[in-house]
PDB file of N, CA and C in Angstrom:
ATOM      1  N   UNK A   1      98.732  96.390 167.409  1.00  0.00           N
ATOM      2  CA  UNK A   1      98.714  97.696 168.040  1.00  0.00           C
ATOM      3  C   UNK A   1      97.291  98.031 168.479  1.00  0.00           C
ATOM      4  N   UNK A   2      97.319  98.513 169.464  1.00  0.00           N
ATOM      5  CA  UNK A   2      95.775  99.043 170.028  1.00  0.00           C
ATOM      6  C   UNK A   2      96.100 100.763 170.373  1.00  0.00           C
ATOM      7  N   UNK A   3      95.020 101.365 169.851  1.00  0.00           N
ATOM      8  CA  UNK A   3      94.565 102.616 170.273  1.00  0.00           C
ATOM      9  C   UNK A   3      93.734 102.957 171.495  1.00  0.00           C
ATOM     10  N   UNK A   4      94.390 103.610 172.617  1.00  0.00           N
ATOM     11  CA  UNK A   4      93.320 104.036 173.527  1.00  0.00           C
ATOM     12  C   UNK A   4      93.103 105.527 173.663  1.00  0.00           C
ATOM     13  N   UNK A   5      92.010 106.484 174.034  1.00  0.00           N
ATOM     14  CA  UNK A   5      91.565 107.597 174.344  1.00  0.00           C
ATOM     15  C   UNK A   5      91.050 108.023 175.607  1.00  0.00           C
ATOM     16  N   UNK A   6      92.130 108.611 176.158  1.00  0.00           N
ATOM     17  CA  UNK A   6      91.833 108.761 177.392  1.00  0.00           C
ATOM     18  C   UNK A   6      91.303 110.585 178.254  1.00  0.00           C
ATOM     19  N   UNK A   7      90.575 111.374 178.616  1.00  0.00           N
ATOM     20  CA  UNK A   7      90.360 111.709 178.971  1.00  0.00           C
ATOM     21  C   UNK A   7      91.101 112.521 180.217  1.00  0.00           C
ATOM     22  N   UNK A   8      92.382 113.648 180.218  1.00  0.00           N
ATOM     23  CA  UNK A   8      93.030 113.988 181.311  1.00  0.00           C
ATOM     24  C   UNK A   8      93.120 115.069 181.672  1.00  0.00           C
ATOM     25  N   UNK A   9      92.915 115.500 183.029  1.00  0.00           N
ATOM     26  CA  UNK A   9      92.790 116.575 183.615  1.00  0.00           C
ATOM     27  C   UNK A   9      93.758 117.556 184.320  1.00  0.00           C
ATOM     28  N   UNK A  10      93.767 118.612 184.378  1.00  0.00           N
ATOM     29  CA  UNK A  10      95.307 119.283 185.049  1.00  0.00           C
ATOM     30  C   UNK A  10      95.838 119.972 184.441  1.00  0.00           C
ATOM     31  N   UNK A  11      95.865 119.820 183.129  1.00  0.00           N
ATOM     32  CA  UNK A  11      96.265 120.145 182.125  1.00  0.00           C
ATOM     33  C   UNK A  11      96.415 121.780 181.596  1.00  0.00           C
ATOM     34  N   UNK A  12      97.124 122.581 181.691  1.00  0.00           N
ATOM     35  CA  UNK A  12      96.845 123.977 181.625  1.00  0.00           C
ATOM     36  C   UNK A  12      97.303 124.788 180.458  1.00  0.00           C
ATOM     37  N   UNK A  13      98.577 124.133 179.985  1.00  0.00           N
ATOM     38  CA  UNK A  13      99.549 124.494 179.126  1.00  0.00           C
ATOM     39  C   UNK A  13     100.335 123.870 178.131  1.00  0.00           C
ATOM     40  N   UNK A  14     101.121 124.591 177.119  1.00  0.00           N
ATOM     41  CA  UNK A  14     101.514 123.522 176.105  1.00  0.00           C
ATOM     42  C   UNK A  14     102.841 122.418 177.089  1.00  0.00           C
ATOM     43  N   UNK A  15     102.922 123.372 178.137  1.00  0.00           N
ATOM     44  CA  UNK A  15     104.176 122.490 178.879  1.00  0.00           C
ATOM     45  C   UNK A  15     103.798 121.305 179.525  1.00  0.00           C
ATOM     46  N   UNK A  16     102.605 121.582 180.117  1.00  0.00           N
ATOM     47  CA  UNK A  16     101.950 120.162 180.619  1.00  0.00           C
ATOM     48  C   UNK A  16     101.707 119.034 179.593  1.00  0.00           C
ATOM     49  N   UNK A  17     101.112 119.403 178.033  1.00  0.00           N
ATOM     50  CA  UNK A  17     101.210 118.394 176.749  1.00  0.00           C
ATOM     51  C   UNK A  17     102.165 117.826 176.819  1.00  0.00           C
ATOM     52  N   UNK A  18     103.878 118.587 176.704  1.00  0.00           N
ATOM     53  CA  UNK A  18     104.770 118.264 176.250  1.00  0.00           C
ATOM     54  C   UNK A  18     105.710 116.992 177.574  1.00  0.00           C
ATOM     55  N   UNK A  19     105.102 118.066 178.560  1.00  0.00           N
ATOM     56  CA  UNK A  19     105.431 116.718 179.577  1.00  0.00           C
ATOM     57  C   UNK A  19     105.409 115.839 179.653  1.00  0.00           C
ATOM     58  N   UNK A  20     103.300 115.693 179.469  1.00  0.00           N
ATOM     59  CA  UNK A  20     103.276 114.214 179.696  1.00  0.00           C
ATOM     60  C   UNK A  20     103.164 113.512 178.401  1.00  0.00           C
ATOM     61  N   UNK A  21     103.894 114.439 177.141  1.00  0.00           N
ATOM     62  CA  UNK A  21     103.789 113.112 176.143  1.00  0.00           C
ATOM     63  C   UNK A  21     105.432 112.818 175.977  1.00  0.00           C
ATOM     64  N   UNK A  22     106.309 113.203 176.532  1.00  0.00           N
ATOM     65  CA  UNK A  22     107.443 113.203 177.082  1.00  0.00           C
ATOM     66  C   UNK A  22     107.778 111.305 178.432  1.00  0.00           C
ATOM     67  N   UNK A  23     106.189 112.044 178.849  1.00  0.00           N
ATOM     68  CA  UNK A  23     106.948 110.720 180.382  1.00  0.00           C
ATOM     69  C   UNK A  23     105.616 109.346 178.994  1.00  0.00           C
ATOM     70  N   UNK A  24     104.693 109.539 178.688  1.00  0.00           N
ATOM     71  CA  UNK A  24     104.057 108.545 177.510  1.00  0.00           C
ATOM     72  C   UNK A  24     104.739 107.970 176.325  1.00  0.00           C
ATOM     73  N   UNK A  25     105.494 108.578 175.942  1.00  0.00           N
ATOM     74  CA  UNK A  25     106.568 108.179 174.759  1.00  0.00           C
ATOM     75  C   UNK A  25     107.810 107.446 175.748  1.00  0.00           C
ATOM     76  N   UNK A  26     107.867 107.342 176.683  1.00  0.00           N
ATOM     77  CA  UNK A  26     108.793 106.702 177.371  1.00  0.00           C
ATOM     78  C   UNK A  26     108.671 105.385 177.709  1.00  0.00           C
ATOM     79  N   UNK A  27     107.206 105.168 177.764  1.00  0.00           N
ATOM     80  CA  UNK A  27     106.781 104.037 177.998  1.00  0.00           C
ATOM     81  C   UNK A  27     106.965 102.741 177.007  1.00  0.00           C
ATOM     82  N   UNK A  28     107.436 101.533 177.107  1.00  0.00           N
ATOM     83  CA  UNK A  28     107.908 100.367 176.786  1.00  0.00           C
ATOM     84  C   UNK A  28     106.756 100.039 175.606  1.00  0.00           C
ATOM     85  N   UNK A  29     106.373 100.032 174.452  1.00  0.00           N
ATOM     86  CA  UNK A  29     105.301  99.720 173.912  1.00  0.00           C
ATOM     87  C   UNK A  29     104.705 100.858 172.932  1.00  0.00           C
ATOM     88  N   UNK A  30     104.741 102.254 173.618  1.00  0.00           N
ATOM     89  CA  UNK A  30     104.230 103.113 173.154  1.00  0.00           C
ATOM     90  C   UNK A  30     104.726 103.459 171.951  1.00  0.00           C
ATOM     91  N   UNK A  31     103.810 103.899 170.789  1.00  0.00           N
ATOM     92  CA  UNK A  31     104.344 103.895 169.903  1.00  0.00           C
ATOM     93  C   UNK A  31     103.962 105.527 168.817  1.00  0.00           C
ATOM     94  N   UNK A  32     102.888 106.528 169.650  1.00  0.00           N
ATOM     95  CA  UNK A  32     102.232 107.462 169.171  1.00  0.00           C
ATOM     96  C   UNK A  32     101.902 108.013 169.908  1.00  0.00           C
ATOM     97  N   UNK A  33     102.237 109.092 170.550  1.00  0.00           N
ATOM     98  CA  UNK A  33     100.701 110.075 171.976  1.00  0.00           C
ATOM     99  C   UNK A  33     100.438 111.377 170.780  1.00  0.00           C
ATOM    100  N   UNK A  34      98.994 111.282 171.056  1.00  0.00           N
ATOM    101  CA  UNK A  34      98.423 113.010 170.139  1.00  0.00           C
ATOM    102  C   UNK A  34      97.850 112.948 171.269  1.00  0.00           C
ATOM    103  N   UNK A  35      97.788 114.783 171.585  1.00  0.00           N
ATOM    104  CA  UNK A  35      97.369 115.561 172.712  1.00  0.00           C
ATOM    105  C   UNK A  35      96.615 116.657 172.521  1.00  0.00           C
ATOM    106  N   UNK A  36      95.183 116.452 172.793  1.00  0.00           N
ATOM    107  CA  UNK A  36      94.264 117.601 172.469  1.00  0.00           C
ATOM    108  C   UNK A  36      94.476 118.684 173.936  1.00  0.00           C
ATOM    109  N   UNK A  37      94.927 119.904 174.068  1.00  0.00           N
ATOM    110  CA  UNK A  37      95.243 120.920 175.369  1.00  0.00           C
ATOM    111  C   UNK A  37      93.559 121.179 175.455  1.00  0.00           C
ATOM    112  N   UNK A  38      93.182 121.828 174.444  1.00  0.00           N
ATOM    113  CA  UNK A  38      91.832 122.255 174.525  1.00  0.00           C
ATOM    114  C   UNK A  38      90.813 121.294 174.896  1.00  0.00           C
ATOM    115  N   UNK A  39      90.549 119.757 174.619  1.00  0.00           N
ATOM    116  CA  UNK A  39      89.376 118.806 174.693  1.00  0.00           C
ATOM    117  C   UNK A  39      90.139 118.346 176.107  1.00  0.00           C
ATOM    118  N   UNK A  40      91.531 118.138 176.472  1.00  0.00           N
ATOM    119  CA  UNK A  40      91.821 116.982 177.401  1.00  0.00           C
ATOM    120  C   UNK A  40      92.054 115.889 176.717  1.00  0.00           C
ATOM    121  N   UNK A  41      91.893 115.271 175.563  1.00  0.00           N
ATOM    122  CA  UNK A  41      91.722 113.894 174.821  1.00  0.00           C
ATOM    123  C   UNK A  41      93.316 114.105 174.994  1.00  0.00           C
ATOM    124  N   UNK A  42      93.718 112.752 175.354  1.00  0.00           N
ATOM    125  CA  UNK A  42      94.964 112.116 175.070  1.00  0.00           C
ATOM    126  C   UNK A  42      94.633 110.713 174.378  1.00  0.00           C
ATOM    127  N   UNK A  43      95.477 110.502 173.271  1.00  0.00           N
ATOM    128  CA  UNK A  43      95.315 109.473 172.255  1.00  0.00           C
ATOM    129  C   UNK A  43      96.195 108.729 172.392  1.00  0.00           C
ATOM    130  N   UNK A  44      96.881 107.436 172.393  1.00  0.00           N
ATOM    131  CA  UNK A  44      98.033 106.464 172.457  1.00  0.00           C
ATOM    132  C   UNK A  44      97.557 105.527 172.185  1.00  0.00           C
ATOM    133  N   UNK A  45      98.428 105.529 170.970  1.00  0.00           N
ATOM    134  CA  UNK A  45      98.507 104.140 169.962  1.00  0.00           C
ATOM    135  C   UNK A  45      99.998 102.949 170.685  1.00  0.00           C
ATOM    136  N   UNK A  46      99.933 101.771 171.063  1.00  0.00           N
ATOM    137  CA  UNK A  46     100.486 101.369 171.545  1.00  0.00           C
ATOM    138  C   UNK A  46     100.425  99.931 171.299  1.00  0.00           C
ATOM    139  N   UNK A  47     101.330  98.681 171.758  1.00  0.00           N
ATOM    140  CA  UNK A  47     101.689  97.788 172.016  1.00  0.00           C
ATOM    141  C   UNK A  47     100.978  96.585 173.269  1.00  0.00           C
ATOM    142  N   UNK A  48      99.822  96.492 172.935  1.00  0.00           N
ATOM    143  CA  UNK A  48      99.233  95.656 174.219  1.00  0.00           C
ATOM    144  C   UNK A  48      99.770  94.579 174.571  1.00  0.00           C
ATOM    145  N   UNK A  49     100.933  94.487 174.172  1.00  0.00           N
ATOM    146  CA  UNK A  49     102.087  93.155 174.506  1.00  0.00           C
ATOM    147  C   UNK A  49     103.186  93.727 175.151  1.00  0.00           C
ATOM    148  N   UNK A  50     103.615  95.079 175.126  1.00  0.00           N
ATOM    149  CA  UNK A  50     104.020  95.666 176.067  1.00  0.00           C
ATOM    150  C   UNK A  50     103.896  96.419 177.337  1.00  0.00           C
ATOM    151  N   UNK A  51     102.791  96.655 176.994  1.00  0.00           N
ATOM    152  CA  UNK A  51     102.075  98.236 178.466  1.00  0.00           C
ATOM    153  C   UNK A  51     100.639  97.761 177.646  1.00  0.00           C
ATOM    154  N   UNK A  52     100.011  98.741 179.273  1.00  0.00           N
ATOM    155  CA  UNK A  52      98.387  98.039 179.305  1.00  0.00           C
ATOM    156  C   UNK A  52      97.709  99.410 179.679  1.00  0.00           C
ATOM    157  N   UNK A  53      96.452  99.801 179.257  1.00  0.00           N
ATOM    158  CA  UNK A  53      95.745 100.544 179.702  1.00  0.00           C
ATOM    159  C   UNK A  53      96.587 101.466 180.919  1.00  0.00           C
ATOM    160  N   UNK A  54      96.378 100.443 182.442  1.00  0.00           N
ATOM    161  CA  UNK A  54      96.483 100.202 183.543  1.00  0.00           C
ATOM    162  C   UNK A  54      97.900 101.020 184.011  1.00  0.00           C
ATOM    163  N   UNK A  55      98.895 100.501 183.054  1.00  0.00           N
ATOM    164  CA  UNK A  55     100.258 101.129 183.079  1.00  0.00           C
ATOM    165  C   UNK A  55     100.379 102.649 182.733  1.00  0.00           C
ATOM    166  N   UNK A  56      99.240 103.175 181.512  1.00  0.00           N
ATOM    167  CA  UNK A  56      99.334 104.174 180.734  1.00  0.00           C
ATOM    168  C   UNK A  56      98.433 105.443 181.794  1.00  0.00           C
ATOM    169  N   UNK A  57      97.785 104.780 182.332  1.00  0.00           N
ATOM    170  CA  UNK A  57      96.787 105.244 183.886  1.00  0.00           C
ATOM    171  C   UNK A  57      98.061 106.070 184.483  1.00  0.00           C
ATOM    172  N   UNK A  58      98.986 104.871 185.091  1.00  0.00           N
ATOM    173  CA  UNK A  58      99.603 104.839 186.098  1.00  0.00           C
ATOM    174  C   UNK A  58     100.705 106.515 185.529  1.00  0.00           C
ATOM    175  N   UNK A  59     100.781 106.175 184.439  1.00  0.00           N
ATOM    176  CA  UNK A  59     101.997 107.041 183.982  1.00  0.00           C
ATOM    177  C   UNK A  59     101.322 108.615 184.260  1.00  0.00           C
ATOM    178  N   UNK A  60     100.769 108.597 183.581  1.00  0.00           N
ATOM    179  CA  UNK A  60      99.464 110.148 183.662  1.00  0.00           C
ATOM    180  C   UNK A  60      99.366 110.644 185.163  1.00  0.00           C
ATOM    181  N   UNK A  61      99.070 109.438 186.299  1.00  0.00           N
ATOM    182  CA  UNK A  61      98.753 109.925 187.691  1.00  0.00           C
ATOM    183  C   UNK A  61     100.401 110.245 187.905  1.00  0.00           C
ATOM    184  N   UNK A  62     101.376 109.689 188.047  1.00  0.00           N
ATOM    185  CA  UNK A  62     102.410 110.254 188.178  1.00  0.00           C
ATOM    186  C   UNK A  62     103.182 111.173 187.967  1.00  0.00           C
ATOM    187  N   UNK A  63     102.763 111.921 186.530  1.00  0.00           N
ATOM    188  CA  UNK A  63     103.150 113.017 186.239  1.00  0.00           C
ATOM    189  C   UNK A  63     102.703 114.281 186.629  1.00  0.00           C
ATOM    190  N   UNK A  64     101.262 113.822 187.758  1.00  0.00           N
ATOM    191  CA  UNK A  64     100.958 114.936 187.739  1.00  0.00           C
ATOM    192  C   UNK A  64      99.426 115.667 187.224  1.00  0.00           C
ATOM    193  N   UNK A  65      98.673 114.565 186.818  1.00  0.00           N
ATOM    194  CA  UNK A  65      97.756 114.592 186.216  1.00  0.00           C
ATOM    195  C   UNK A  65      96.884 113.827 186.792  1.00  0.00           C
ATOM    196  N   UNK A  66      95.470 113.885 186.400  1.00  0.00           N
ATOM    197  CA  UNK A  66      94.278 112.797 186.432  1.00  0.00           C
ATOM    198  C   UNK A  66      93.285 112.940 185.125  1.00  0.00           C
ATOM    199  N   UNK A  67      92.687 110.858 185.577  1.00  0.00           N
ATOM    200  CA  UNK A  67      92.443 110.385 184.099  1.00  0.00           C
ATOM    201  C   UNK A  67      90.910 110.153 184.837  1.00  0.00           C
ATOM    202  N   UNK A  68      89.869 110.967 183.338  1.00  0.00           N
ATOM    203  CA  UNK A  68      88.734 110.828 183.671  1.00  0.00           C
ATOM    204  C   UNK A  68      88.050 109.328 183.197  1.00  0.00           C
ATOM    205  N   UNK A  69      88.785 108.721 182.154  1.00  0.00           N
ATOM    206  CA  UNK A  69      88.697 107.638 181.622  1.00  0.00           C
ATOM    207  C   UNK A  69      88.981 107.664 180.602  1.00  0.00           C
ATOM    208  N   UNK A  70      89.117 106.496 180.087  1.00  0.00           N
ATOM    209  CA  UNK A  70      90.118 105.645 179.031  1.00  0.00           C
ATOM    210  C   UNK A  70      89.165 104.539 178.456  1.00  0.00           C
ATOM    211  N   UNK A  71      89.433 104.912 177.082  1.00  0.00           N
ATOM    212  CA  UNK A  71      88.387 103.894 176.121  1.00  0.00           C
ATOM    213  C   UNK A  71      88.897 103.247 175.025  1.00  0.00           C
ATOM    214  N   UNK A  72      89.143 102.278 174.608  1.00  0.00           N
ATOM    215  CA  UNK A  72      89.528 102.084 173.106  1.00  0.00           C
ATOM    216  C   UNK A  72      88.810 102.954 171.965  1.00  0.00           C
ATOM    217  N   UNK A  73      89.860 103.206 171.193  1.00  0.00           N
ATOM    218  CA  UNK A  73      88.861 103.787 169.975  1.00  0.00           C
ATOM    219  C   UNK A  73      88.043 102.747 169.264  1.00  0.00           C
ATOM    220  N   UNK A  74      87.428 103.381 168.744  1.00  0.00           N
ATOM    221  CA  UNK A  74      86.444 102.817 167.989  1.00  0.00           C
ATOM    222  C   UNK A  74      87.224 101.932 166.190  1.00  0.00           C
ATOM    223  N   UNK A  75      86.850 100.432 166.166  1.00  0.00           N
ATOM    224  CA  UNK A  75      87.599 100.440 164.509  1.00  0.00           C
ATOM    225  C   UNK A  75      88.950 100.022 164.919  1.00  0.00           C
ATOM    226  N   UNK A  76      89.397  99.780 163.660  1.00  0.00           N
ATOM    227  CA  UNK A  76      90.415  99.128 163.644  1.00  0.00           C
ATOM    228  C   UNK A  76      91.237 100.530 163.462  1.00  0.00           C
ATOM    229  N   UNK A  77      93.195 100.099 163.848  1.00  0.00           N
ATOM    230  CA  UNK A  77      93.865 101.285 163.472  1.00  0.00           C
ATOM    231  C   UNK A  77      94.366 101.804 162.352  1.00  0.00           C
ATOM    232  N   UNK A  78      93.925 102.851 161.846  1.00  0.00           N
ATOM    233  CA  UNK A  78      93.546 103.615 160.642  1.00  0.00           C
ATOM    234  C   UNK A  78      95.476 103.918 159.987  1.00  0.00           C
ATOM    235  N   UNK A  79      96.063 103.673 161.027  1.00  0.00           N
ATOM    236  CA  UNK A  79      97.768 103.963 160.316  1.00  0.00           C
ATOM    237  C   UNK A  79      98.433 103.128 160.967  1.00  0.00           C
ATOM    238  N   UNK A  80      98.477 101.830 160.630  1.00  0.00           N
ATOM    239  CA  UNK A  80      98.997 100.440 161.221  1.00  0.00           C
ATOM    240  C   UNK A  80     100.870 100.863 160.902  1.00  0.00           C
ATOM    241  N   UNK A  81     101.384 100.296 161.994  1.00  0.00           N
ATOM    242  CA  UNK A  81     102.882 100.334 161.928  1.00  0.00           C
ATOM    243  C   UNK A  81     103.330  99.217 161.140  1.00  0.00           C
ATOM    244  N   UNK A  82     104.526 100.131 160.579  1.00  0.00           N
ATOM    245  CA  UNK A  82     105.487  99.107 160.005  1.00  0.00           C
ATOM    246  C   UNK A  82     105.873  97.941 160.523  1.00  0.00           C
ATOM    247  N   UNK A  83     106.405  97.125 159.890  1.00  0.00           N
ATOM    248  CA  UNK A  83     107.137  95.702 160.700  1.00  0.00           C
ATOM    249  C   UNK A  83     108.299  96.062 160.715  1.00  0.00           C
ATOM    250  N   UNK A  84     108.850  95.871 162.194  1.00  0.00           N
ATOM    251  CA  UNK A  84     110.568  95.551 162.174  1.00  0.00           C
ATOM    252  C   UNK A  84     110.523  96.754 163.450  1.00  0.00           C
TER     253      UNK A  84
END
């Protein structure tokens, strides 16, 4: 699993959170979105064998949004998923 932190803009309301962690949880791989309204930080813990950065980009511009950038977190992931 890889963690990325991405940076998104547009953002006004809890409806816009819920949106786009709505169209992010949809995504093939994804396995976690936390959504800061106040910072912009969008967090997604995910599947780099399923969806890529690139894909998680793509999803954000489609909904409606823009991404100031996207970083891996820092460290390894602090609440590793179960198997199965």
């Amino acid at each position: 699993m890889r963690t990325d932190m991405m940076i998104v803009t547009g953002m006004a309301c809890g409806g816009c959170t819920n949106k786009l962690s709505l169209a992010l949880n949809e995504v093939n791989g994804v396995d976690d979105v936390q959504i800061s309204l106040a910072s912009g930080e969008v967090t997604v813990r995910y599947d780099e064998q399923r969806t890529s950065p690139q894909q998680l980009n793509a999803v954000v511009v489609s909904t409606g949004f823009g991404v100031k950038g996207i970083a891996p977190t820092s460290g390894h992931d602090p609440n590793p998923t179960h198997s199965g």
